[in-house]
PDB file of N, CA and C in Angstrom:
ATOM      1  N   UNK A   1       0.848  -1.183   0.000  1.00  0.00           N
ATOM      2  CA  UNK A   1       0.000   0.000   0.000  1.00  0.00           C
ATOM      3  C   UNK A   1       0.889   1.240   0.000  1.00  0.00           C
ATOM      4  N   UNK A   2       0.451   2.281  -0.707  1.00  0.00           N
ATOM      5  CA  UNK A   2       1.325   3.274  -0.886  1.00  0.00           C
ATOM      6  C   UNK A   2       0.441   4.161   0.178  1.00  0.00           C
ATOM      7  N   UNK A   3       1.961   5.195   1.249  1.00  0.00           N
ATOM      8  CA  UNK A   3       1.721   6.161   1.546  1.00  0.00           C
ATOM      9  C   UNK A   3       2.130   7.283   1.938  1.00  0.00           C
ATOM     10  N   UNK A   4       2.717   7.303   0.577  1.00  0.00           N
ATOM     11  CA  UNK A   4       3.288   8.951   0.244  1.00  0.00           C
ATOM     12  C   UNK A   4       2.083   9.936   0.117  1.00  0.00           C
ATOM     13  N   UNK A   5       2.061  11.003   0.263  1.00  0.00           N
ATOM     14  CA  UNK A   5       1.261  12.384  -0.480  1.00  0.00           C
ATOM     15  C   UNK A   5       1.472  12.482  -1.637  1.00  0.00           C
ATOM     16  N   UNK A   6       0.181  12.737  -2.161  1.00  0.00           N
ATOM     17  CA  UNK A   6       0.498  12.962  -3.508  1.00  0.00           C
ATOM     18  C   UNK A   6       0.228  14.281  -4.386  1.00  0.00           C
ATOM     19  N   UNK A   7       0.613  14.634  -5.404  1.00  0.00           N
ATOM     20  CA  UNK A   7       0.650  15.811  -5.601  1.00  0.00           C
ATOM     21  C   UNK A   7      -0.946  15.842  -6.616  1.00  0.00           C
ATOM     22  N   UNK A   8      -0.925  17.577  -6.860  1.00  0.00           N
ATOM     23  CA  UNK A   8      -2.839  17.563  -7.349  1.00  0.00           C
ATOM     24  C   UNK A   8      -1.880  16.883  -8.963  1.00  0.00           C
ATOM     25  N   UNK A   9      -1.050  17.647  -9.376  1.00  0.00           N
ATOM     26  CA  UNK A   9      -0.461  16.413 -10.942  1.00  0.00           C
ATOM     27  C   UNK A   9      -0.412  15.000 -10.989  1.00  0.00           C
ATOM     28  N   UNK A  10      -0.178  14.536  -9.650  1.00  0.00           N
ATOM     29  CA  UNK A  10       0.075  13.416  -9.251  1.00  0.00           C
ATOM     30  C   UNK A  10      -1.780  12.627  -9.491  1.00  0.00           C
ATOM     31  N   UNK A  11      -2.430  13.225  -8.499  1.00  0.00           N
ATOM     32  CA  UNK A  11      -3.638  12.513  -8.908  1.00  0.00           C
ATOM     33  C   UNK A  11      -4.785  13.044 -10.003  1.00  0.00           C
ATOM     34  N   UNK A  12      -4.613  14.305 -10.283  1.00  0.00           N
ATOM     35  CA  UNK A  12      -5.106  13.964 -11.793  1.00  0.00           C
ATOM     36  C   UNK A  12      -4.761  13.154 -12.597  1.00  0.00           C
ATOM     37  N   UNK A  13      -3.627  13.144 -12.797  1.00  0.00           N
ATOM     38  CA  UNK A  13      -2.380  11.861 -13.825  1.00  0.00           C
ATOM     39  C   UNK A  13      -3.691  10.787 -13.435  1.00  0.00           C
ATOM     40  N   UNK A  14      -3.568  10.055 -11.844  1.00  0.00           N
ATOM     41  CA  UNK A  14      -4.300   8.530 -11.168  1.00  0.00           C
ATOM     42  C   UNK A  14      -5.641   8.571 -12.297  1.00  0.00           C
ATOM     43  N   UNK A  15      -6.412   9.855 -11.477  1.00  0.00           N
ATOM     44  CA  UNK A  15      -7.848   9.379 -12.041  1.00  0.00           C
ATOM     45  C   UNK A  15      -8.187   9.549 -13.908  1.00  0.00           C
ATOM     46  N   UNK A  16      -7.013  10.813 -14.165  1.00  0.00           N
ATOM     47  CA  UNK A  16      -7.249  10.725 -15.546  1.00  0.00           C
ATOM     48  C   UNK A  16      -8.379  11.977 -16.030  1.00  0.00           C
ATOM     49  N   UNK A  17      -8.100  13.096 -14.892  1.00  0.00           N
ATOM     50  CA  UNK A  17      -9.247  14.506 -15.194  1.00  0.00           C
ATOM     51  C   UNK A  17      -7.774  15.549 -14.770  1.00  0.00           C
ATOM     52  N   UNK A  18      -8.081  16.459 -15.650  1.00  0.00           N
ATOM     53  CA  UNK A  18      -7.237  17.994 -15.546  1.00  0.00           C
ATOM     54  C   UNK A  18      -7.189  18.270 -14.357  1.00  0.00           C
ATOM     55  N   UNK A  19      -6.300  19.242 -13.924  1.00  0.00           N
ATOM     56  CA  UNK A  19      -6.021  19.933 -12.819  1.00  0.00           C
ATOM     57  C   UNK A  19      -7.010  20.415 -12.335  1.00  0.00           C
ATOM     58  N   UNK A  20      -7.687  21.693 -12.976  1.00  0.00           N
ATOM     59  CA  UNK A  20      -9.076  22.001 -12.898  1.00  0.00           C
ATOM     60  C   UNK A  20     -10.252  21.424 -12.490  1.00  0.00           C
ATOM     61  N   UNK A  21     -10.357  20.753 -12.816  1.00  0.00           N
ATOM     62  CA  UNK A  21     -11.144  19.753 -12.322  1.00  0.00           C
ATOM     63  C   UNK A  21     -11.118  18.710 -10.428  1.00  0.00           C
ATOM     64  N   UNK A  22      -9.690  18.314 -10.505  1.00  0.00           N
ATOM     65  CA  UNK A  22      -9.452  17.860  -9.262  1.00  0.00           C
ATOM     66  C   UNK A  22      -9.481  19.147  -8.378  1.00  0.00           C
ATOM     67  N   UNK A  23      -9.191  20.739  -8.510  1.00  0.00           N
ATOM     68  CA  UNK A  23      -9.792  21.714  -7.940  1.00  0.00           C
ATOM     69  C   UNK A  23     -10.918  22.091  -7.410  1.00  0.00           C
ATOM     70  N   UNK A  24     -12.176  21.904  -8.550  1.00  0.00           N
ATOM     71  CA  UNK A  24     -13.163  21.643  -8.135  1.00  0.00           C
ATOM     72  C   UNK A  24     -13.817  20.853  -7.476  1.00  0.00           C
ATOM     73  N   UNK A  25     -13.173  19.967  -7.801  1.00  0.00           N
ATOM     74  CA  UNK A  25     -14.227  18.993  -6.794  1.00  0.00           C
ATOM     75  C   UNK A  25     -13.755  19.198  -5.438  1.00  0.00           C
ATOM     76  N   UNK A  26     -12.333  19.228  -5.076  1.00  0.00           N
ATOM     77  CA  UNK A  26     -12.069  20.201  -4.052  1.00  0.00           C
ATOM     78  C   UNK A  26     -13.106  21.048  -3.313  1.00  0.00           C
ATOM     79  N   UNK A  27     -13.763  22.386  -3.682  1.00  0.00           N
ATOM     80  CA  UNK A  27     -14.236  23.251  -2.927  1.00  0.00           C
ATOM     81  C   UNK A  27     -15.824  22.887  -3.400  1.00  0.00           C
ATOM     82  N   UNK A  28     -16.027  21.839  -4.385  1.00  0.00           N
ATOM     83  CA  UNK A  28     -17.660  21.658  -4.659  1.00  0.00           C
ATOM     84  C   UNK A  28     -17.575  20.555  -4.386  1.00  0.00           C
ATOM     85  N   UNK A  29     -17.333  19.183  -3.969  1.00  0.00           N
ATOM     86  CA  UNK A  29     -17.625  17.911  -3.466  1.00  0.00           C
ATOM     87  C   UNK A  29     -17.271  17.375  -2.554  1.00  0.00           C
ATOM     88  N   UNK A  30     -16.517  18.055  -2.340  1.00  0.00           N
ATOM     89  CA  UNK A  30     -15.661  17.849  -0.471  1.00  0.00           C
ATOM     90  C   UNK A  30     -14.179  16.687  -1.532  1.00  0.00           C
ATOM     91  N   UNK A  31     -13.838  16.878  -2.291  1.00  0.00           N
ATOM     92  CA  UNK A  31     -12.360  15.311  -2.406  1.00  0.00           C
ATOM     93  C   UNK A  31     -11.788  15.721  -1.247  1.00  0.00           C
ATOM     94  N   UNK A  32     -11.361  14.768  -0.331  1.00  0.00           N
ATOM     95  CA  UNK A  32     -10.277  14.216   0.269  1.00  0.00           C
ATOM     96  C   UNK A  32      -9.222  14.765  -0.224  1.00  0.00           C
ATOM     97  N   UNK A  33      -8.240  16.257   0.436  1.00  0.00           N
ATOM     98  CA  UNK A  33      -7.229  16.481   0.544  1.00  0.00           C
ATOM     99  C   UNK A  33      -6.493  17.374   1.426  1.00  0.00           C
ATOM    100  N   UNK A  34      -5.805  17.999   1.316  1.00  0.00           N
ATOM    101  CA  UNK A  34      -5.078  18.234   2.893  1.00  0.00           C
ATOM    102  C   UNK A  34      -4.018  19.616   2.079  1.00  0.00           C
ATOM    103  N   UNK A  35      -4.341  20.797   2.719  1.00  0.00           N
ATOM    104  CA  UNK A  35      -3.599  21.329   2.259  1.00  0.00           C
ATOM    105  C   UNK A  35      -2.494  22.252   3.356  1.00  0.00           C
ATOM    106  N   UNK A  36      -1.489  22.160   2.593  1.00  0.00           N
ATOM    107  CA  UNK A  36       0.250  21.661   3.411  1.00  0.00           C
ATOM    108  C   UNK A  36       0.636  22.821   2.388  1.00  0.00           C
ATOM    109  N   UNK A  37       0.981  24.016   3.606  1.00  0.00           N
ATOM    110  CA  UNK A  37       1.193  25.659   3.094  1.00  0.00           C
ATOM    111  C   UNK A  37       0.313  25.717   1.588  1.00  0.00           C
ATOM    112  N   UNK A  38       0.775  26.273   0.728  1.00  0.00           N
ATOM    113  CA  UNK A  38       0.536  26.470  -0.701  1.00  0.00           C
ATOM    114  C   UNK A  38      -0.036  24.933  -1.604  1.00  0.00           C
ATOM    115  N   UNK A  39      -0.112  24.009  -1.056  1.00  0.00           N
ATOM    116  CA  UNK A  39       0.025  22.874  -1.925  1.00  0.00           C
ATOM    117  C   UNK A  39      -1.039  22.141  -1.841  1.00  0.00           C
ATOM    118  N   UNK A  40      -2.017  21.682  -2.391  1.00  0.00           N
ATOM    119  CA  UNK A  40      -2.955  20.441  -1.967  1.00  0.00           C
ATOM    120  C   UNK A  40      -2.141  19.054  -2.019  1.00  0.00           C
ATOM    121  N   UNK A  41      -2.207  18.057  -1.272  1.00  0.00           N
ATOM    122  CA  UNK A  41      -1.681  16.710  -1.011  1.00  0.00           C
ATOM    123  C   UNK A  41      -2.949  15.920  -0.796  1.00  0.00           C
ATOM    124  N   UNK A  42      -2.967  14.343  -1.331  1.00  0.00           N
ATOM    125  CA  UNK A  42      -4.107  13.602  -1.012  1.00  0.00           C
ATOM    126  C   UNK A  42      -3.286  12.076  -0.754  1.00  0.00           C
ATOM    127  N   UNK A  43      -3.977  11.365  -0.601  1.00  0.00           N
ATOM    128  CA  UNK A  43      -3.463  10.207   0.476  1.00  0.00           C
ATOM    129  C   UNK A  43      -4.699   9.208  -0.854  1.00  0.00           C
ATOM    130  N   UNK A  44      -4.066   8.363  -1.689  1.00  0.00           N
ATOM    131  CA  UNK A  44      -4.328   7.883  -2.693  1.00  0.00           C
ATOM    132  C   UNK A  44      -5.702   6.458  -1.974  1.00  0.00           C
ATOM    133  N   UNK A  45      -5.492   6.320  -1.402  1.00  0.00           N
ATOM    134  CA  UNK A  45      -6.747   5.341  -0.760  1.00  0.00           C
ATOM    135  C   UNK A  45      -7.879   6.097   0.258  1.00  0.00           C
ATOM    136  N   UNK A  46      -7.859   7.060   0.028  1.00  0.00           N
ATOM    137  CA  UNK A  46      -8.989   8.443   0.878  1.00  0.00           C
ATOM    138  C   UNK A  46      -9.592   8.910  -0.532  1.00  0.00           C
ATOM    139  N   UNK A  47      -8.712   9.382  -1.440  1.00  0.00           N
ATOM    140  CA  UNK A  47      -9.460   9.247  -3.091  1.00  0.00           C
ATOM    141  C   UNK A  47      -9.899   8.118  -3.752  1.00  0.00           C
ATOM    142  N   UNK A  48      -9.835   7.099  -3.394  1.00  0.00           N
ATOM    143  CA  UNK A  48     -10.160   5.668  -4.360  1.00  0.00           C
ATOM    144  C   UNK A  48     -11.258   5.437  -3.158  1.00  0.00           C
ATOM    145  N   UNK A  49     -11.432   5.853  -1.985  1.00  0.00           N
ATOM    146  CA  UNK A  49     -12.683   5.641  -1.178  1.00  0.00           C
ATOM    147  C   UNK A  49     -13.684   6.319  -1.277  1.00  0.00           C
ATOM    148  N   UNK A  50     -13.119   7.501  -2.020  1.00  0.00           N
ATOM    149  CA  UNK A  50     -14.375   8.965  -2.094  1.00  0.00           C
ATOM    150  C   UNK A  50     -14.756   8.693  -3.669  1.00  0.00           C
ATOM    151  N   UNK A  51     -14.239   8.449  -4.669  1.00  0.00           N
ATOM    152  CA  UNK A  51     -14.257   8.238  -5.853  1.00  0.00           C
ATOM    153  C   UNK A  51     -15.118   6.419  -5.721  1.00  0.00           C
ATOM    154  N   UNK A  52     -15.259   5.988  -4.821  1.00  0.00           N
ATOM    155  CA  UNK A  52     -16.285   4.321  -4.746  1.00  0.00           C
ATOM    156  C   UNK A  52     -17.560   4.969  -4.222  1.00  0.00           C
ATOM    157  N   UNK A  53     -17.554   5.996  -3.355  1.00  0.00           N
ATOM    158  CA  UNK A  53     -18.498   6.315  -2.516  1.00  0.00           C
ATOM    159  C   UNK A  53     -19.183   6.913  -3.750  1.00  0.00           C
ATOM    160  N   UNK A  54     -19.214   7.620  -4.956  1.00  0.00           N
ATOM    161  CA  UNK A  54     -19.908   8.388  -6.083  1.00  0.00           C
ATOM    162  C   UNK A  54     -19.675  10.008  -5.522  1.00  0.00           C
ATOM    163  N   UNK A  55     -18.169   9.930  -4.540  1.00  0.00           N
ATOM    164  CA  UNK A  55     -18.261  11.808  -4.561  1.00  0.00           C
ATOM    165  C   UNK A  55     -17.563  12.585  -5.907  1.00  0.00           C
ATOM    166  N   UNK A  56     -17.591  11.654  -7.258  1.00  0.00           N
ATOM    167  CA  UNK A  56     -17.503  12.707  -8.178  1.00  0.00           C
ATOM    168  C   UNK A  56     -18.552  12.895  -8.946  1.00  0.00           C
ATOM    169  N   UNK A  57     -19.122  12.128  -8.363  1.00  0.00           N
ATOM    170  CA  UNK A  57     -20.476  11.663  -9.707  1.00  0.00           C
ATOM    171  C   UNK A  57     -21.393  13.273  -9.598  1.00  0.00           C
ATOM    172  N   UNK A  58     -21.709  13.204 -10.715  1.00  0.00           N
ATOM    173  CA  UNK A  58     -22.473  14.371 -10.707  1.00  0.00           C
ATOM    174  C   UNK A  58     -24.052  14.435 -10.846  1.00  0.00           C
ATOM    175  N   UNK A  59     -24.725  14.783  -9.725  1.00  0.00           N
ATOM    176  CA  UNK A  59     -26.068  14.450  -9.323  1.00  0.00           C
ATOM    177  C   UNK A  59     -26.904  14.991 -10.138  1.00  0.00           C
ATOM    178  N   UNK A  60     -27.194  15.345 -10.875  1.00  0.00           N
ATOM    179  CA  UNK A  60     -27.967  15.239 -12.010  1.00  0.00           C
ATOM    180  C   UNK A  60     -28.097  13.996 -13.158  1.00  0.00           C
ATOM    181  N   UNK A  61     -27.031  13.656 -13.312  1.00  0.00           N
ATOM    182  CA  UNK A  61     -26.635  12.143 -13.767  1.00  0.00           C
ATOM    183  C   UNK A  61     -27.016  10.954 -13.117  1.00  0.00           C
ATOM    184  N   UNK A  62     -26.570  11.214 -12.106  1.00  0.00           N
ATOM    185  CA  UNK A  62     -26.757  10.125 -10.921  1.00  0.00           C
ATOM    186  C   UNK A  62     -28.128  10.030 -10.548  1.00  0.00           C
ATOM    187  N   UNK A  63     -29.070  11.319 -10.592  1.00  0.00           N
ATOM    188  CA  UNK A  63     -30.449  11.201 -10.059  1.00  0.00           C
ATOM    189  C   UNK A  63     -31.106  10.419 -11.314  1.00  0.00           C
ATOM    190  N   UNK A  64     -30.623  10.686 -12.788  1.00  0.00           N
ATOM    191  CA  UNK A  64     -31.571  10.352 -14.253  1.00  0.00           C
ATOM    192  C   UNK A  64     -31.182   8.635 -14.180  1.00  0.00           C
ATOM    193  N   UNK A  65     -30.174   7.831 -13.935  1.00  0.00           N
ATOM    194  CA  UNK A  65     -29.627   6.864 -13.389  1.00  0.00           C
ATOM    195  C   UNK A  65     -30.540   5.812 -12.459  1.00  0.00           C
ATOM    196  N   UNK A  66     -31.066   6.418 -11.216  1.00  0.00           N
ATOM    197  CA  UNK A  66     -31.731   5.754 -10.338  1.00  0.00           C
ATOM    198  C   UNK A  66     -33.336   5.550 -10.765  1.00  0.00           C
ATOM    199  N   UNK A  67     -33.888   6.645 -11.993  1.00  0.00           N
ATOM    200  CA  UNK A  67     -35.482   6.092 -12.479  1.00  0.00           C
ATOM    201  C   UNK A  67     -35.404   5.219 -13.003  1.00  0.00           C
TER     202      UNK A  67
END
């Protein structure tokens, strides 16, 4: 199990969405990260738990999904 910090390049690279994006979901979905002076850091199994849970999913999608 890895547990280094990882950088926001670092896990955009993981999940495969822009910088921008792992930002947002930041201050609009709550992601799991930790920010250390200037830097966001995330802990790669706190994102693969929030990303199972559907905290990127976007609820409009997710609501057309469940009819």
């Amino acid at each position: 199990m890895e547990y280094r910090w990882l950088s926001v390049d670092e896990i955009s690279e993981y999940l495969g969405v822009r910088r921008d994006t792992i930002y947002r979901w930041i201050n609009d979905k709550g992601m799991p990260a930790h920010k250390i002076g200037r830097l966001w850091k995330f802990k790669k199994v706190h994102v693969d738990e929030w990303v199972e849970q559907c905290g990127a999913a976007d609820k409009a999608k997710q609501s057309d999904s469940d009819e």
